[in-house]
PDB file of N, CA and C in Angstrom:
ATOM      1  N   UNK A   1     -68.575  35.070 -59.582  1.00  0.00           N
ATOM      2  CA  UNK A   1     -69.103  35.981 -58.593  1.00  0.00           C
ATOM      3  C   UNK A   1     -70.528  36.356 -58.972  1.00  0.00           C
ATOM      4  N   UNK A   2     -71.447  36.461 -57.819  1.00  0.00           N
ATOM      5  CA  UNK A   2     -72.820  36.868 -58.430  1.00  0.00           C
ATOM      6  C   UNK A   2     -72.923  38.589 -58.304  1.00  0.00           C
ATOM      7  N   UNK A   3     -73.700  38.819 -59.082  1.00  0.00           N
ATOM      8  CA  UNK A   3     -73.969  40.051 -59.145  1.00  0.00           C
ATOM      9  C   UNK A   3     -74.997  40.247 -58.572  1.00  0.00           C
ATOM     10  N   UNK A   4     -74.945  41.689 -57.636  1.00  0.00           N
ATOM     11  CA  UNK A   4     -76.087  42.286 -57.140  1.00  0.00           C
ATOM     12  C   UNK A   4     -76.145  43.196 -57.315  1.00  0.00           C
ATOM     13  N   UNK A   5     -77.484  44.350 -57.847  1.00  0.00           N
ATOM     14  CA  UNK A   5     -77.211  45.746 -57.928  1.00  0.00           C
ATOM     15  C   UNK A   5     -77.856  46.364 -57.176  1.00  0.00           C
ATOM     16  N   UNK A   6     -77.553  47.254 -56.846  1.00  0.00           N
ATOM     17  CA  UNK A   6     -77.902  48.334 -55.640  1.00  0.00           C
ATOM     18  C   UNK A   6     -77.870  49.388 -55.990  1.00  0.00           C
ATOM     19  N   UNK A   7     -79.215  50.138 -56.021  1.00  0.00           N
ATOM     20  CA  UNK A   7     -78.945  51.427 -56.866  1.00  0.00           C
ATOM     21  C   UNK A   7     -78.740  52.631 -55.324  1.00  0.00           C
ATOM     22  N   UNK A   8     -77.736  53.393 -56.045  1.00  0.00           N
ATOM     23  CA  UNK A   8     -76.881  54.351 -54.646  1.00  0.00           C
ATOM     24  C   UNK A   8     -76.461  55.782 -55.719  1.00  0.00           C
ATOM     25  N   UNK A   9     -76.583  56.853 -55.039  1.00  0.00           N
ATOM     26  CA  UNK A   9     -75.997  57.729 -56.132  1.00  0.00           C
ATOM     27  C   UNK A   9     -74.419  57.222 -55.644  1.00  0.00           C
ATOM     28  N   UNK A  10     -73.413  58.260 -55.823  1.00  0.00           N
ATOM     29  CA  UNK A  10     -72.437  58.395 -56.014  1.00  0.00           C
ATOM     30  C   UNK A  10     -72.034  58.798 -54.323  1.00  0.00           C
ATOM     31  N   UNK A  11     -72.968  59.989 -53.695  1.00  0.00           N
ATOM     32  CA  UNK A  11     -73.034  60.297 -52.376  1.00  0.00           C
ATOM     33  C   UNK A  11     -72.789  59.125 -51.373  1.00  0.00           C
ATOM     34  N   UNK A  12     -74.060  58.442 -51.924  1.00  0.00           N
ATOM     35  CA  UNK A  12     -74.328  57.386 -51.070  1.00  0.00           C
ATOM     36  C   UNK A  12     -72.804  56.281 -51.187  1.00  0.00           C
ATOM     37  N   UNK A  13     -72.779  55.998 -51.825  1.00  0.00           N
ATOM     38  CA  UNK A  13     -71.366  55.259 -51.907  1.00  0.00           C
ATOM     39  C   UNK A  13     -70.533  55.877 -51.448  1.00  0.00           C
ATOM     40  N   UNK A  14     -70.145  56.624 -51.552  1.00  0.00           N
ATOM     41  CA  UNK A  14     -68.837  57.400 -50.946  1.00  0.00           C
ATOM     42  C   UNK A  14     -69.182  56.985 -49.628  1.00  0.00           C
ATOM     43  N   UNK A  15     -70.581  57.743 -48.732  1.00  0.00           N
ATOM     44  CA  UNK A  15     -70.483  57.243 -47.442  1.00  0.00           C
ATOM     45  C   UNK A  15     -70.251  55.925 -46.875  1.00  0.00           C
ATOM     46  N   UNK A  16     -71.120  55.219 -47.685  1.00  0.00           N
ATOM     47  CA  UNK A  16     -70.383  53.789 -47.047  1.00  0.00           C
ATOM     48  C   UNK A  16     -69.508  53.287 -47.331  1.00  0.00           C
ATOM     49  N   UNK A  17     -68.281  53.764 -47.831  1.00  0.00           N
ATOM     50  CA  UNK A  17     -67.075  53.393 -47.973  1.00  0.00           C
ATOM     51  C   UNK A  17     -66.583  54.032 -46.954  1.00  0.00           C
ATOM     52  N   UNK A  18     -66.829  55.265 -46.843  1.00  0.00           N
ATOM     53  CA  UNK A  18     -66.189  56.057 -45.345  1.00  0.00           C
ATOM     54  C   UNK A  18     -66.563  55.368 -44.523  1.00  0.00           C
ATOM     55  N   UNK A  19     -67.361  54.568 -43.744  1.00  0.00           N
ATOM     56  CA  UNK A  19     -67.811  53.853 -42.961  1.00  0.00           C
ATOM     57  C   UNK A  19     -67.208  52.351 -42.798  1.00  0.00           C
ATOM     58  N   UNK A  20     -66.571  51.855 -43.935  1.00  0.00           N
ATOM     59  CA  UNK A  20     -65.790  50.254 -44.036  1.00  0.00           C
ATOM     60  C   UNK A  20     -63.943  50.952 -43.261  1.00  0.00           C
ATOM     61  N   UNK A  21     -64.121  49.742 -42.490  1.00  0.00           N
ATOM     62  CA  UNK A  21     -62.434  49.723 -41.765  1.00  0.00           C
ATOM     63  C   UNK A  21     -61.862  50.064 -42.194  1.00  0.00           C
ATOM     64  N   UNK A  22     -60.151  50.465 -42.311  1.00  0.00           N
ATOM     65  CA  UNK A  22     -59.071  50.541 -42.947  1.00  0.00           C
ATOM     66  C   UNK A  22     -59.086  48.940 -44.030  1.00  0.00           C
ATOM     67  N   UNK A  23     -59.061  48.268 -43.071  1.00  0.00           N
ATOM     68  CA  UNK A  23     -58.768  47.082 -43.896  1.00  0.00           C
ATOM     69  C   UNK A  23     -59.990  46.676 -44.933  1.00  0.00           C
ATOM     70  N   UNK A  24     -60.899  47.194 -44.233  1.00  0.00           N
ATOM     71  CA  UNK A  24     -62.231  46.648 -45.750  1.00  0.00           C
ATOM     72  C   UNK A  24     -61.898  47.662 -47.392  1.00  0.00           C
ATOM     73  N   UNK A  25     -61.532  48.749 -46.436  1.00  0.00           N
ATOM     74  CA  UNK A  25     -61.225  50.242 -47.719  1.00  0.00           C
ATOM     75  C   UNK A  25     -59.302  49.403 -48.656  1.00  0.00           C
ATOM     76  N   UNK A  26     -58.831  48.690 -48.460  1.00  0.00           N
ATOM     77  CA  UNK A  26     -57.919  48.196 -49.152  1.00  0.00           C
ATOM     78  C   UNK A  26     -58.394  46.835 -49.656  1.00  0.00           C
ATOM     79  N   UNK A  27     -58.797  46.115 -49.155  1.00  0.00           N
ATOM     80  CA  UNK A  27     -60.029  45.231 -50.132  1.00  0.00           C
ATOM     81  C   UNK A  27     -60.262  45.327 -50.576  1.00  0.00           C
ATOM     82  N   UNK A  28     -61.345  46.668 -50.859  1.00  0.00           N
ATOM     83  CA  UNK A  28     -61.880  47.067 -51.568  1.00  0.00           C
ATOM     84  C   UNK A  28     -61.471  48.147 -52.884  1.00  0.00           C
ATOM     85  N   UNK A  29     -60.473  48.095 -52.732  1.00  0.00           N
ATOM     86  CA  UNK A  29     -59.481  49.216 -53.514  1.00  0.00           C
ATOM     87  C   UNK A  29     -58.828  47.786 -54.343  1.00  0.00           C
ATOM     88  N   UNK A  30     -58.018  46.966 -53.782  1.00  0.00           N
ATOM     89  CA  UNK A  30     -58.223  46.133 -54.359  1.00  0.00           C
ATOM     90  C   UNK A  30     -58.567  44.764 -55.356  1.00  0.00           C
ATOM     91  N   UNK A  31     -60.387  44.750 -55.169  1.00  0.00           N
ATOM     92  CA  UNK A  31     -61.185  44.484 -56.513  1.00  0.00           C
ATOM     93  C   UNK A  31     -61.400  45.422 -57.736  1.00  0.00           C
ATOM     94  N   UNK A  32     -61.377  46.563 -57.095  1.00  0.00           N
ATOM     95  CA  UNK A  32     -61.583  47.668 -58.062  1.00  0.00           C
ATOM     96  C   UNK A  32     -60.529  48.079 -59.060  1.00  0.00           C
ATOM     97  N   UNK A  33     -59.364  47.718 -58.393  1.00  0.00           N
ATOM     98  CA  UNK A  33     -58.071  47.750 -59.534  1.00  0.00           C
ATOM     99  C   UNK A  33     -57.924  46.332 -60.170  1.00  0.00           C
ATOM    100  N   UNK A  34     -58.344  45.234 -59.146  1.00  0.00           N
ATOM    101  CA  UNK A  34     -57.930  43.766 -60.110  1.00  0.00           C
ATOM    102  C   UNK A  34     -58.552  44.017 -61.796  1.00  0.00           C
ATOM    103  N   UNK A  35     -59.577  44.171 -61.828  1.00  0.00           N
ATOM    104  CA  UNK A  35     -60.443  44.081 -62.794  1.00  0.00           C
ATOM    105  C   UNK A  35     -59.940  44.748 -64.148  1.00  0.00           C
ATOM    106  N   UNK A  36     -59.723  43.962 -65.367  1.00  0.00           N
ATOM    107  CA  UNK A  36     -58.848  43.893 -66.369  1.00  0.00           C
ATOM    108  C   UNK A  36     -59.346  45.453 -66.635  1.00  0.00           C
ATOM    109  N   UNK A  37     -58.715  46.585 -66.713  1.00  0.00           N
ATOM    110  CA  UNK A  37     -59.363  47.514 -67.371  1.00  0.00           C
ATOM    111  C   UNK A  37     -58.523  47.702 -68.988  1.00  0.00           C
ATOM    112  N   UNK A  38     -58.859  47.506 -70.193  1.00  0.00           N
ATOM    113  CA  UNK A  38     -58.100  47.344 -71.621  1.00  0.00           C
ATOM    114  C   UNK A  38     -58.085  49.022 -71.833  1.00  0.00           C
ATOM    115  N   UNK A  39     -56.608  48.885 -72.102  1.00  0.00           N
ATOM    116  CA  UNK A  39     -56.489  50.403 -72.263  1.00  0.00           C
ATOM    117  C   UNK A  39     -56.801  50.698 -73.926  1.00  0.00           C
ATOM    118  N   UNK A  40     -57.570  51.382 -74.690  1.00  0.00           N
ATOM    119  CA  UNK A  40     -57.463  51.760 -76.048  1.00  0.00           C
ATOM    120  C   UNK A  40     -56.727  51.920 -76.661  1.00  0.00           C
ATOM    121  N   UNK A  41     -56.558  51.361 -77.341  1.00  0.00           N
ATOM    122  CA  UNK A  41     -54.613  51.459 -78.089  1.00  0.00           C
ATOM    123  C   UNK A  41     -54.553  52.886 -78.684  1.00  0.00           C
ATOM    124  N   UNK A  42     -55.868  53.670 -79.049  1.00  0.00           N
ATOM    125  CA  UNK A  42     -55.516  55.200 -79.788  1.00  0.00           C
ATOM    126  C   UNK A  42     -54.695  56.285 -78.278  1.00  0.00           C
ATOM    127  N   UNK A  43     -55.419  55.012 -77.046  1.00  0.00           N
ATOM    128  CA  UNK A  43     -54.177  55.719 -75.935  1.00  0.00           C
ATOM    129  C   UNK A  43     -52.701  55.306 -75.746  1.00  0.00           C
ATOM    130  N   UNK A  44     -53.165  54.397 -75.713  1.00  0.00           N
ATOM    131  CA  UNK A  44     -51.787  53.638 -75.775  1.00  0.00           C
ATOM    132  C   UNK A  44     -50.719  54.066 -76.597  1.00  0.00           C
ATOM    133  N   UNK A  45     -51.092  54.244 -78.138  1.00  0.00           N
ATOM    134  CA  UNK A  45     -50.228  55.476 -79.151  1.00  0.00           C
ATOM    135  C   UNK A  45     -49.934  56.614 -78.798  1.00  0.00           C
ATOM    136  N   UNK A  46     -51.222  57.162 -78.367  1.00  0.00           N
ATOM    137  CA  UNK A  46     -50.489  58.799 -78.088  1.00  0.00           C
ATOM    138  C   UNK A  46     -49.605  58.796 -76.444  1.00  0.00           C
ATOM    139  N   UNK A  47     -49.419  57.779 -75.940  1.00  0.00           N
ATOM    140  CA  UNK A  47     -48.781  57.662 -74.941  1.00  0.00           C
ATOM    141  C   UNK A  47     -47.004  57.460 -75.513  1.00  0.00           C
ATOM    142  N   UNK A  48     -47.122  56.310 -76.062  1.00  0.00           N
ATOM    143  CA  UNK A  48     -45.316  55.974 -76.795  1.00  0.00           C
ATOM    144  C   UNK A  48     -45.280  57.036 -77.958  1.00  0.00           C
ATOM    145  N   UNK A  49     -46.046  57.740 -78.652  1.00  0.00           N
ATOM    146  CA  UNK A  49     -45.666  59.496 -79.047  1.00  0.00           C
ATOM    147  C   UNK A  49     -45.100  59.996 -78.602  1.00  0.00           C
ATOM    148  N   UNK A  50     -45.572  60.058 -77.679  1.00  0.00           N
ATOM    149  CA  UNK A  50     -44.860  61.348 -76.123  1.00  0.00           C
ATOM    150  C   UNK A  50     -44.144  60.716 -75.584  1.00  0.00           C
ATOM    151  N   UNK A  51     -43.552  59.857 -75.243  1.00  0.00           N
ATOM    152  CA  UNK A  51     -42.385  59.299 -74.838  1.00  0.00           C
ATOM    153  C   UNK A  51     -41.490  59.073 -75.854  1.00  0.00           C
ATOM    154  N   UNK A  52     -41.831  59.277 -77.500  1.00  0.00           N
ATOM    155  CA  UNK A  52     -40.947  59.162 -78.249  1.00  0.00           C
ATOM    156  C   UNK A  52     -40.063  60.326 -78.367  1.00  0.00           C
ATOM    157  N   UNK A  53     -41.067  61.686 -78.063  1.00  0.00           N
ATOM    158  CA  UNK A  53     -40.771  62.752 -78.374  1.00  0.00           C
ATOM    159  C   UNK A  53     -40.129  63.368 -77.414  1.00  0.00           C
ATOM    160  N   UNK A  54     -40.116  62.298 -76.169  1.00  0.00           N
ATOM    161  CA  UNK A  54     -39.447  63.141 -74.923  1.00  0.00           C
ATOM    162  C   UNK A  54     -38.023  62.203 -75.110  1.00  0.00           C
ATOM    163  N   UNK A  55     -37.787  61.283 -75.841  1.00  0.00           N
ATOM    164  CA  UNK A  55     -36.242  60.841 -76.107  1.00  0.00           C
ATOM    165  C   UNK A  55     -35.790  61.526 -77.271  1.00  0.00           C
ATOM    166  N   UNK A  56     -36.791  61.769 -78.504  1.00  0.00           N
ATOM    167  CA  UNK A  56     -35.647  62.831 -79.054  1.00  0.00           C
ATOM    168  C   UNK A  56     -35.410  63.855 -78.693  1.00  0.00           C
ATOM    169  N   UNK A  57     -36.209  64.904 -77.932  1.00  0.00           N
ATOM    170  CA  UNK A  57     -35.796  66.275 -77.177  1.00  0.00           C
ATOM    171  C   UNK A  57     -36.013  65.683 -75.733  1.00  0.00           C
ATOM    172  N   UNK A  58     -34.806  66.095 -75.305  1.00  0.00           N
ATOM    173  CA  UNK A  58     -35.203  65.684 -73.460  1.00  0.00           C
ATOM    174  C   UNK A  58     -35.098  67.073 -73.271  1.00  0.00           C
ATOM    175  N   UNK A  59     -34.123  68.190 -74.175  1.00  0.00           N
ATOM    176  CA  UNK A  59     -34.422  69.418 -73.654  1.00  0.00           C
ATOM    177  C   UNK A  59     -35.773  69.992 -73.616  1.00  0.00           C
ATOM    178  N   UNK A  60     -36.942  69.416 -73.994  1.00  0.00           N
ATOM    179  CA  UNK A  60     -38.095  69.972 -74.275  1.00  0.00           C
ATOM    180  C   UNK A  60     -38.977  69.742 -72.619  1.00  0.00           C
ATOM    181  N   UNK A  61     -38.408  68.632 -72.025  1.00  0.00           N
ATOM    182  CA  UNK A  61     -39.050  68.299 -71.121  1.00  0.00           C
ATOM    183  C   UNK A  61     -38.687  69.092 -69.893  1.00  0.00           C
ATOM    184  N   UNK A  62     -39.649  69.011 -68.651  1.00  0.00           N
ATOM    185  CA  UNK A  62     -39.387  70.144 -67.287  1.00  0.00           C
ATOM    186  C   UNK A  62     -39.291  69.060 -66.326  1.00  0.00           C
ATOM    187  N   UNK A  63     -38.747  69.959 -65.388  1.00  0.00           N
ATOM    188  CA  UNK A  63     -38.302  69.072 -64.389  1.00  0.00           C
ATOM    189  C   UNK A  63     -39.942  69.612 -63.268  1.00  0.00           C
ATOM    190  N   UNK A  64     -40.379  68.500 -63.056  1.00  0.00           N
ATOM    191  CA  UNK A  64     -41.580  68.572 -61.781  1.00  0.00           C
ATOM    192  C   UNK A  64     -41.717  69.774 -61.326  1.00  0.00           C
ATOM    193  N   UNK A  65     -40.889  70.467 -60.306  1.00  0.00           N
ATOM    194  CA  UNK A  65     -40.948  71.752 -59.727  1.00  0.00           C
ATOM    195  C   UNK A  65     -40.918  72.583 -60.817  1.00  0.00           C
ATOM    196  N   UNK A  66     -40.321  73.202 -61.867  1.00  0.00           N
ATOM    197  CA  UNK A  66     -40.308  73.546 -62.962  1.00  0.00           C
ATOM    198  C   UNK A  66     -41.985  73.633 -63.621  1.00  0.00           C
ATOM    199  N   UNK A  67     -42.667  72.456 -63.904  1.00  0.00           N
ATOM    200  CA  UNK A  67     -43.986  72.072 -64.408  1.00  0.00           C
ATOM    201  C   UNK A  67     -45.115  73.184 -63.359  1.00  0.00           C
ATOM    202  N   UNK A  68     -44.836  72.344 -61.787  1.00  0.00           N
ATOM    203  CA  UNK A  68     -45.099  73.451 -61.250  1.00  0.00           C
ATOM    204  C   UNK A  68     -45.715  74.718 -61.248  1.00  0.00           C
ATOM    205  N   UNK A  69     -44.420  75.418 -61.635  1.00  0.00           N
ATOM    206  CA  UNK A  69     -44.705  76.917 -61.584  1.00  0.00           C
ATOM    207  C   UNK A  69     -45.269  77.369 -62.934  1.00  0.00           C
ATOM    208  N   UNK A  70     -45.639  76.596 -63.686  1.00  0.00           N
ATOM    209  CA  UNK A  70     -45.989  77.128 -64.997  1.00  0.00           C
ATOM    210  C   UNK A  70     -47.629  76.755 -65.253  1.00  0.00           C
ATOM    211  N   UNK A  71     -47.941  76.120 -64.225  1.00  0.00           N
ATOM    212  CA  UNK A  71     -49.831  75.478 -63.874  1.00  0.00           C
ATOM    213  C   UNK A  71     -50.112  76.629 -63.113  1.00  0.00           C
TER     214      UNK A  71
END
């Protein structure tokens, strides 16, 4: 793929995405997720942490509505 750059703030992009079809805005959603993003494994760890820690206490964990009311 060639690259072109286009300098746009952030504004500007947003609008012309508001402006692309339904179907161009899932296209375009799309490329933006294909693209390998490598997750950091120091995330990736503290992720299976917390899932370790939510199988040895499940009593520790809330139920959604629960989470909820406590934000």
């Amino acid at each position: 793929m060639n690259s072109i750059k286009i300098n746009l703030s952030f504004q500007q992009l947003a609008e012309a995405v508001r402006q692309l079809s339904p179907a161009d805005k899932i296209k375009l959603n799309e490329v933006i997720w294909s693209e390998n993003t490598a997750i950091p494994s120091e995330h990736q760890k503290l992720v299976l942490d917390r899932m370790n820690k939510a199988k040895q206490k499940p009593e520790m964990m809330l139920d959604w509505n629960e989470a909820l009311t406590t934000l």
